[in-house]
PDB file of N, CA and C in Angstrom:
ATOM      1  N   UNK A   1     -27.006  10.973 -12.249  1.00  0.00           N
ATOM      2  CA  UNK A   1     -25.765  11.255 -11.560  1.00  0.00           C
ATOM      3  C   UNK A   1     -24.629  11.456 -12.561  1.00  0.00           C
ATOM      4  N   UNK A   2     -24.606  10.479 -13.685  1.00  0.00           N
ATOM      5  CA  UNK A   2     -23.444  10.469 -14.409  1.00  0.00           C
ATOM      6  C   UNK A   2     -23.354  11.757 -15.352  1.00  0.00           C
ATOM      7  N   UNK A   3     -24.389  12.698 -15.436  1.00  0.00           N
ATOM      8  CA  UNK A   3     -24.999  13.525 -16.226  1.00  0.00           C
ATOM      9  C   UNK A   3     -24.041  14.682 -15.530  1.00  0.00           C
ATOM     10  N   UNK A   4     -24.479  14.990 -14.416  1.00  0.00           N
ATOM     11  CA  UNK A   4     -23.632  16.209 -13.231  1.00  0.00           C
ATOM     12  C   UNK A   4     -22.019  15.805 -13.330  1.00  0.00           C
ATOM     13  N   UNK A   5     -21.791  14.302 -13.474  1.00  0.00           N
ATOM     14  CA  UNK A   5     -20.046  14.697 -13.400  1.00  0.00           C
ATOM     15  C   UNK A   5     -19.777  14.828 -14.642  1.00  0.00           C
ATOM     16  N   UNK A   6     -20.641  14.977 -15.965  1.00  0.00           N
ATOM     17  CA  UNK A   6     -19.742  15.263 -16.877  1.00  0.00           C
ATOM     18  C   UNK A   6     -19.961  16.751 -17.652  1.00  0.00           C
ATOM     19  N   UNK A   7     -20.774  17.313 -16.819  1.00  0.00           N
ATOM     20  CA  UNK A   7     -21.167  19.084 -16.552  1.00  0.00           C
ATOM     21  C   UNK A   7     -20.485  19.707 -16.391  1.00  0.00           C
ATOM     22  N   UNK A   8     -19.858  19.143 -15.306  1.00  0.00           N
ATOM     23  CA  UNK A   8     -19.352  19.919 -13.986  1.00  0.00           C
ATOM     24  C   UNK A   8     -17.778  20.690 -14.802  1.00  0.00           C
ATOM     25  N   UNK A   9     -17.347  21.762 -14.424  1.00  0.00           N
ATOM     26  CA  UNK A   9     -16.592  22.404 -14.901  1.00  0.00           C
ATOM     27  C   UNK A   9     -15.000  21.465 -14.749  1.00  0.00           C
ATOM     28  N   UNK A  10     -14.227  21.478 -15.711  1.00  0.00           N
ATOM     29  CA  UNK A  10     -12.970  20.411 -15.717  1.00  0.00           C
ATOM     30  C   UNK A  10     -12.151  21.851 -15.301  1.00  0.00           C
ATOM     31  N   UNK A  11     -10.766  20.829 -14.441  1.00  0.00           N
ATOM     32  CA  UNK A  11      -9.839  21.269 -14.475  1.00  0.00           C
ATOM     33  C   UNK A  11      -9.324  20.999 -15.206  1.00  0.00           C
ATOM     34  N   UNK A  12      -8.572  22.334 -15.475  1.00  0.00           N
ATOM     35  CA  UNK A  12      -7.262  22.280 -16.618  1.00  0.00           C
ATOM     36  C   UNK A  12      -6.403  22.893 -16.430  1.00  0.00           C
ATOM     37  N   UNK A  13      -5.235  21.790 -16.616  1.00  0.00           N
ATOM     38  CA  UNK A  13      -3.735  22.422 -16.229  1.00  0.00           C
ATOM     39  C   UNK A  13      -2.955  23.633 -16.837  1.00  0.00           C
ATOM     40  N   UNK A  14      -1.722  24.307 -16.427  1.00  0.00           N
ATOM     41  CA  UNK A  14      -1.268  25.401 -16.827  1.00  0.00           C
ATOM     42  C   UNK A  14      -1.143  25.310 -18.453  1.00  0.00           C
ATOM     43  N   UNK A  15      -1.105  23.683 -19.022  1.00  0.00           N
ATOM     44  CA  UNK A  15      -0.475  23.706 -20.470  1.00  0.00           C
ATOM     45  C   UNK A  15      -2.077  23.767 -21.058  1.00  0.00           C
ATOM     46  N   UNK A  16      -3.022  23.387 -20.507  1.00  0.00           N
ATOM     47  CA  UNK A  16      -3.963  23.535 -21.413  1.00  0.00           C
ATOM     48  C   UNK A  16      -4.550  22.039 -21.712  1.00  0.00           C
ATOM     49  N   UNK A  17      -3.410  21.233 -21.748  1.00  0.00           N
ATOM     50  CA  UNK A  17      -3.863  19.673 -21.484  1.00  0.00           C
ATOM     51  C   UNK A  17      -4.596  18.917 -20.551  1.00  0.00           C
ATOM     52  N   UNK A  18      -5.637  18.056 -21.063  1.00  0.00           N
ATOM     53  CA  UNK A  18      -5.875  16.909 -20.511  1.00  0.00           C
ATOM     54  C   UNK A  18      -5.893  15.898 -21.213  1.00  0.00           C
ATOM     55  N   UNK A  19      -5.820  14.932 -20.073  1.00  0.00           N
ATOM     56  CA  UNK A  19      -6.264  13.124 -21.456  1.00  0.00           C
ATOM     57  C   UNK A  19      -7.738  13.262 -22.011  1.00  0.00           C
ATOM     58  N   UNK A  20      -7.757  12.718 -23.404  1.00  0.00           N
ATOM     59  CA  UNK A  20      -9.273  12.548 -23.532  1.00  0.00           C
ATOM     60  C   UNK A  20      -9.703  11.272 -23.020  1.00  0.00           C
ATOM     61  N   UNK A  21     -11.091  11.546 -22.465  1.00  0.00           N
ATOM     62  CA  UNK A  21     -11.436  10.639 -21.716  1.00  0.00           C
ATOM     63  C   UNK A  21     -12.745  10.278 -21.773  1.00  0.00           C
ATOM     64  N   UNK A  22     -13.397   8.747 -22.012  1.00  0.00           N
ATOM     65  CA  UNK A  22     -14.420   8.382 -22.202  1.00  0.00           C
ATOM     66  C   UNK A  22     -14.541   7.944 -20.678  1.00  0.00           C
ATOM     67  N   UNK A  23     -16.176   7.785 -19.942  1.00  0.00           N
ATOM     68  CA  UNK A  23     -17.039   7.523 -19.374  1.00  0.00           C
ATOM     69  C   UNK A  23     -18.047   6.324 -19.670  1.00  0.00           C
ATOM     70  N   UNK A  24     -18.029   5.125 -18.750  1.00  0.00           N
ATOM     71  CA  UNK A  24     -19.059   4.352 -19.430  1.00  0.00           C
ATOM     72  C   UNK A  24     -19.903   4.140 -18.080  1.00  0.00           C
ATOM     73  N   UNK A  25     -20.956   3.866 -17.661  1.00  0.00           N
ATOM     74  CA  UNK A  25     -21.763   3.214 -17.233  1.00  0.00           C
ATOM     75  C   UNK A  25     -22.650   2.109 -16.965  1.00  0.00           C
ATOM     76  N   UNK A  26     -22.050   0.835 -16.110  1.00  0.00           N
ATOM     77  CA  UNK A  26     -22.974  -0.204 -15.992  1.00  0.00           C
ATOM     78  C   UNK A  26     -23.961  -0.450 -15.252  1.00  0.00           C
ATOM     79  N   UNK A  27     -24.771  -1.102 -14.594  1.00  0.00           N
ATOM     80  CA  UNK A  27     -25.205  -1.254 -13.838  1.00  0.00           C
ATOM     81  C   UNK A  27     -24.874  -1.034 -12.428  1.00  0.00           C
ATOM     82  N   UNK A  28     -23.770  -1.987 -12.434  1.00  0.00           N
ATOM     83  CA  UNK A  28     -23.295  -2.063 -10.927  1.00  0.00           C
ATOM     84  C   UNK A  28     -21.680  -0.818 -11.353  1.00  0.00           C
ATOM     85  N   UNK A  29     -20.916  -0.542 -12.386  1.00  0.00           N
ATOM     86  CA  UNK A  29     -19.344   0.058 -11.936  1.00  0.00           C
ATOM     87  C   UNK A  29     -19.645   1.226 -13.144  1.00  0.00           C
ATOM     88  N   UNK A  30     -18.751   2.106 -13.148  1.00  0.00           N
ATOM     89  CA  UNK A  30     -17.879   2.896 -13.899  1.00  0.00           C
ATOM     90  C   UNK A  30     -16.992   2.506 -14.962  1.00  0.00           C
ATOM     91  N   UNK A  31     -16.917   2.580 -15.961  1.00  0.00           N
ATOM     92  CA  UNK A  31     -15.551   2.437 -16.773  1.00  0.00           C
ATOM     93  C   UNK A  31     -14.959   3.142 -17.550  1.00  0.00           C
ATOM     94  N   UNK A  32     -13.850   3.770 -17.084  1.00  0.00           N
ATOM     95  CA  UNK A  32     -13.057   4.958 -17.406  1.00  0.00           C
ATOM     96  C   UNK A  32     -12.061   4.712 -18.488  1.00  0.00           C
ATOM     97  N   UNK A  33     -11.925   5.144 -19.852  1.00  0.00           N
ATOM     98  CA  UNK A  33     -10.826   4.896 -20.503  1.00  0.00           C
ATOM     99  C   UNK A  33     -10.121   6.607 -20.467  1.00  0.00           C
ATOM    100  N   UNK A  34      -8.867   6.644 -20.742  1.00  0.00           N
ATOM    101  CA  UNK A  34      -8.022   7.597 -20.597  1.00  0.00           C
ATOM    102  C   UNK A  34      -7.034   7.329 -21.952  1.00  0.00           C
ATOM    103  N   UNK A  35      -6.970   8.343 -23.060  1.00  0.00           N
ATOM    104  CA  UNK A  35      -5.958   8.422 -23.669  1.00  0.00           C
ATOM    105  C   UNK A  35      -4.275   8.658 -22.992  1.00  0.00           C
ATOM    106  N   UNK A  36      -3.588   7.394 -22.423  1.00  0.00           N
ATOM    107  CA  UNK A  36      -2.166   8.005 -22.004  1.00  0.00           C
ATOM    108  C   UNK A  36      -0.812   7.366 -22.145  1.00  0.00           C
ATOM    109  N   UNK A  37      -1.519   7.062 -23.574  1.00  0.00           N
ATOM    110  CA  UNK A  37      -0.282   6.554 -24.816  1.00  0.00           C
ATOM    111  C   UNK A  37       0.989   6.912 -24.649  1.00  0.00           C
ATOM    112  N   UNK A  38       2.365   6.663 -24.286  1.00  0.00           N
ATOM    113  CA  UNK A  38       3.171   7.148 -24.153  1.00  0.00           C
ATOM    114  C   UNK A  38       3.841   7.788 -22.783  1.00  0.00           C
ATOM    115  N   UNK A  39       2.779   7.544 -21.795  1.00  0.00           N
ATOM    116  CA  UNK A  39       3.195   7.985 -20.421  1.00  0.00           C
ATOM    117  C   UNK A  39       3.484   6.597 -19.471  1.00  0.00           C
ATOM    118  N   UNK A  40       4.859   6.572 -18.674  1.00  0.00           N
ATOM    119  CA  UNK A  40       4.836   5.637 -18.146  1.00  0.00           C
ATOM    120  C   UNK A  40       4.308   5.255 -16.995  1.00  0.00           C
ATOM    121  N   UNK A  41       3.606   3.687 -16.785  1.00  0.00           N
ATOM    122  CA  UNK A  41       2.557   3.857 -15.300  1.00  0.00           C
ATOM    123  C   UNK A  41       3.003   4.195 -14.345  1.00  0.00           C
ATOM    124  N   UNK A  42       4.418   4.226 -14.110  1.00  0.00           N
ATOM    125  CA  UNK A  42       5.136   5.279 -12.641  1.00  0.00           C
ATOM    126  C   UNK A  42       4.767   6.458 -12.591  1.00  0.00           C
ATOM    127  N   UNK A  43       4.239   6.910 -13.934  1.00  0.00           N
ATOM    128  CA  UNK A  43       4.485   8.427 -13.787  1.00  0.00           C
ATOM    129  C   UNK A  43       2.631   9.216 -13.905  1.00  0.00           C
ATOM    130  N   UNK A  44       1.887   7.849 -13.501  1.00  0.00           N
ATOM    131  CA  UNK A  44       0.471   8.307 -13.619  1.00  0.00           C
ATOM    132  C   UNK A  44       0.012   8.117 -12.187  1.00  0.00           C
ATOM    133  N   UNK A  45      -1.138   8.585 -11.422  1.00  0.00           N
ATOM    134  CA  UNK A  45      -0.930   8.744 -10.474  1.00  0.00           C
ATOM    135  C   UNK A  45      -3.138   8.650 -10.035  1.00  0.00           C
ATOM    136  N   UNK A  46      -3.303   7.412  -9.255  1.00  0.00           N
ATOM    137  CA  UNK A  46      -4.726   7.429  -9.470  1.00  0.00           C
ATOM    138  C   UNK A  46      -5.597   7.428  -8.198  1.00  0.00           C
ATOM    139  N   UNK A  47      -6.612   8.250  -7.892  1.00  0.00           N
ATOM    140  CA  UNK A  47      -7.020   8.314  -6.718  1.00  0.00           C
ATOM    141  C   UNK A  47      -7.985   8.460  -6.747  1.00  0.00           C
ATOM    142  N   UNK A  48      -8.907   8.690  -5.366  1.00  0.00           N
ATOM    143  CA  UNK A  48     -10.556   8.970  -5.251  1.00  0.00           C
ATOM    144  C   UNK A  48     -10.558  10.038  -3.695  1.00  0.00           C
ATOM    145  N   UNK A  49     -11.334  10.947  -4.350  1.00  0.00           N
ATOM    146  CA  UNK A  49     -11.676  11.908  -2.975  1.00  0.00           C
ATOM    147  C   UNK A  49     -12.733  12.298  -3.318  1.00  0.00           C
ATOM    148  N   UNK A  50     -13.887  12.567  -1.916  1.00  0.00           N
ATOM    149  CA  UNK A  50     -14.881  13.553  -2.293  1.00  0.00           C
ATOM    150  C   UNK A  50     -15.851  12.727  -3.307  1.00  0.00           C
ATOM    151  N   UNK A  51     -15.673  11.809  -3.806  1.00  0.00           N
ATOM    152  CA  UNK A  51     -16.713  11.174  -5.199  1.00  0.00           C
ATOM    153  C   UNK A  51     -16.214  11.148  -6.139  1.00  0.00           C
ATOM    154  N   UNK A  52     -14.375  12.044  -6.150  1.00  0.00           N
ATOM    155  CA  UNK A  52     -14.355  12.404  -7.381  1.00  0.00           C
ATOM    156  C   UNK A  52     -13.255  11.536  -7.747  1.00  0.00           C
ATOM    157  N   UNK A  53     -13.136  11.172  -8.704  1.00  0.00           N
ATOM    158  CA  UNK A  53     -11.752  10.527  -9.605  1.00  0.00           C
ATOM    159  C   UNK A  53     -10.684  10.887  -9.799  1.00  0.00           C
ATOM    160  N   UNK A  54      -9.512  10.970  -9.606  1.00  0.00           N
ATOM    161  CA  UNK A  54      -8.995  11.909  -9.706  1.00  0.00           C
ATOM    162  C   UNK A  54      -7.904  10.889 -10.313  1.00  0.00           C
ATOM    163  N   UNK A  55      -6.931  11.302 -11.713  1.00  0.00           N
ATOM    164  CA  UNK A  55      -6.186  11.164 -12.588  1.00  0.00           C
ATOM    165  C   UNK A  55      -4.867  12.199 -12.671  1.00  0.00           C
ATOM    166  N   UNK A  56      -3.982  11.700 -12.624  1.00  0.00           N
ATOM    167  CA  UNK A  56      -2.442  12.594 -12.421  1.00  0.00           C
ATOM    168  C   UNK A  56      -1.676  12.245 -12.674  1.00  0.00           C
ATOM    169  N   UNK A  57      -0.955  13.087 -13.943  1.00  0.00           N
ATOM    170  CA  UNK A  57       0.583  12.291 -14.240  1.00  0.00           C
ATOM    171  C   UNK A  57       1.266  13.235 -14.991  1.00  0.00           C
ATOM    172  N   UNK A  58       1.990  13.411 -15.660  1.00  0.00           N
ATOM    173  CA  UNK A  58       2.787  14.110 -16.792  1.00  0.00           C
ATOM    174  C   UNK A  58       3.388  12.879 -17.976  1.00  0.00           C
ATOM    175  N   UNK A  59       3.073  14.181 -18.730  1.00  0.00           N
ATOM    176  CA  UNK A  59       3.238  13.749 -20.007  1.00  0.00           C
ATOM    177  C   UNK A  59       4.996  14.164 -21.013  1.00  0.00           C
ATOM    178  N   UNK A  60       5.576  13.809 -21.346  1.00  0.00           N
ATOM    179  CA  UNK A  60       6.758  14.106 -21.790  1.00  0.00           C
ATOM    180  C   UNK A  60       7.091  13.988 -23.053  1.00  0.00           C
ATOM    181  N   UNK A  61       8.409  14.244 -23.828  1.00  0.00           N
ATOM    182  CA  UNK A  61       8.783  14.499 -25.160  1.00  0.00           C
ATOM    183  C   UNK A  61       9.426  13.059 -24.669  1.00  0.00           C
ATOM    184  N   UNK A  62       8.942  12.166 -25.269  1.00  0.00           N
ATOM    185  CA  UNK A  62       9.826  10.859 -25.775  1.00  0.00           C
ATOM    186  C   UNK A  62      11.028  11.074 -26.315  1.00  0.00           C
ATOM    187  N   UNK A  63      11.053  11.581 -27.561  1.00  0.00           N
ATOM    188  CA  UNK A  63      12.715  11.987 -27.995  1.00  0.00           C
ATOM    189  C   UNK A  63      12.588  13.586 -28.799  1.00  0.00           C
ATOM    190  N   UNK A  64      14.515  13.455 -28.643  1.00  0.00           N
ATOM    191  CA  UNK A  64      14.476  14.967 -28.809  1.00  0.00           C
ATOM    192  C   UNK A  64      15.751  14.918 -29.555  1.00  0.00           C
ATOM    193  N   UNK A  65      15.496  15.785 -30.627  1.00  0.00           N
ATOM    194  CA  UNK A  65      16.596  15.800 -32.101  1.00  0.00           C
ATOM    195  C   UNK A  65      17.184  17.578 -32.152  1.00  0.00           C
ATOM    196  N   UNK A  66      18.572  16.992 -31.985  1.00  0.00           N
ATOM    197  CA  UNK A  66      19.535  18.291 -32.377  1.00  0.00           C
ATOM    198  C   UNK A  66      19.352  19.192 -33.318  1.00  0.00           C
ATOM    199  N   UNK A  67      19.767  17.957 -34.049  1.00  0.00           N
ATOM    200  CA  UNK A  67      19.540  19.129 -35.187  1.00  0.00           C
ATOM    201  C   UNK A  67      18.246  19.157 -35.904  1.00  0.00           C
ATOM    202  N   UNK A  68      17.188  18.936 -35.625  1.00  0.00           N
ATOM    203  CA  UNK A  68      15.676  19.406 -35.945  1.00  0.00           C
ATOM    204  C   UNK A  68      15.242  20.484 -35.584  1.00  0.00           C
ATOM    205  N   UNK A  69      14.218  20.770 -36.638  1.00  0.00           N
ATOM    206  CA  UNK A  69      13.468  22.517 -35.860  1.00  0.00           C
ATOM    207  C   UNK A  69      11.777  20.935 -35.724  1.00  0.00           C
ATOM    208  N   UNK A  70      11.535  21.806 -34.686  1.00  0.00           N
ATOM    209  CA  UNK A  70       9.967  21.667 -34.890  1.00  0.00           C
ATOM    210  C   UNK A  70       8.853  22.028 -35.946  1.00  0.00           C
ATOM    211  N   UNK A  71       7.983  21.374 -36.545  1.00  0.00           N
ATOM    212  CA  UNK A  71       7.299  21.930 -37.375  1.00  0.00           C
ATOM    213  C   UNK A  71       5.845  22.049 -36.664  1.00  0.00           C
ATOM    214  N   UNK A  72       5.106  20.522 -36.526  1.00  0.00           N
ATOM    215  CA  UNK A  72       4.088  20.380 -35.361  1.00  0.00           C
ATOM    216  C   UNK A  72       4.101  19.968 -34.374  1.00  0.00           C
ATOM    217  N   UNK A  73       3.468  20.314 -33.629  1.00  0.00           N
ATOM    218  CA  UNK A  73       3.443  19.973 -32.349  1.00  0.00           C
ATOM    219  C   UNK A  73       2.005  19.980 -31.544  1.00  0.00           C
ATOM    220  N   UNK A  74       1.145  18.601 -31.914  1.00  0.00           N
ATOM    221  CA  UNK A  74      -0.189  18.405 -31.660  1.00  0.00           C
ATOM    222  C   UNK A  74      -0.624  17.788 -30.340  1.00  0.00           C
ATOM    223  N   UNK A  75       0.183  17.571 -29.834  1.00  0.00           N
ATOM    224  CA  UNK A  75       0.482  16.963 -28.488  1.00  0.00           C
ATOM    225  C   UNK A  75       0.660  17.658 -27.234  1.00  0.00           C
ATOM    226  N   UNK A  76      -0.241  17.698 -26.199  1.00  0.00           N
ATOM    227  CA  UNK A  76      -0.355  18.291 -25.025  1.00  0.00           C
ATOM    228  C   UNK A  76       0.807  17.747 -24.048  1.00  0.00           C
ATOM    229  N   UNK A  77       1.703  18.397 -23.261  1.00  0.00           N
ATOM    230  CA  UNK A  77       2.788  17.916 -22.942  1.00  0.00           C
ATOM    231  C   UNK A  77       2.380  18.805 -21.091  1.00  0.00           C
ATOM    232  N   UNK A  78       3.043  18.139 -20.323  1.00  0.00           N
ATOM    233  CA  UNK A  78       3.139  18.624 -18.838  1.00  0.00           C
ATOM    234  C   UNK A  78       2.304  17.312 -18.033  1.00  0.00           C
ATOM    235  N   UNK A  79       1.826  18.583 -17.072  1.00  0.00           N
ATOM    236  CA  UNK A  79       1.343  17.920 -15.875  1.00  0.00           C
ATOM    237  C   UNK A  79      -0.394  17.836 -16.391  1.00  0.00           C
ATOM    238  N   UNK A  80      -0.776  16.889 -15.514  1.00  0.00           N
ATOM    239  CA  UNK A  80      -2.545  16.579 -16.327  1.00  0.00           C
ATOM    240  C   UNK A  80      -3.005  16.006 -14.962  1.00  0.00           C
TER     241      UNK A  80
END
């Protein structure tokens, strides 16, 4: 079973982002870790339909400098 949900084609949002996300398997549960360092838990959003898991939140620029240019920017930002 655990084989088909991690097949199965992902959605992906307009930015291109998702969390990375590990899958574990016990006997009896699931255990889901989610990279979402920096997002606050108001703004994550967690549900179940259909079988499926479903994970939702946005991700944001913590801070933001005037007078800076950007150089990198490795970080997936929006809705996920």
């Amino acid at each position: 079973m655990l084989n088909r949900v991690l097949w199965q084609k992902r959605r992906v949002t307009l930015f291109g982002g998702k969390p990375e996300t590990d899958v574990f398997e016990t006997n009896d549960c699931f255990i889901v870790h989610c990279d979402l360092a920096g997002v606050p838990k108001e703004d994550i959003s967690i549900d179940h339909r259909d079988r499926e898991l479903v994970i939702q939140g946005e991700s944001k620029h913590a801070a933001t400098y005037e007078t800076a240019t950007s150089r990198v920017r490795e970080r997936n930002l929006g809705r996920f």
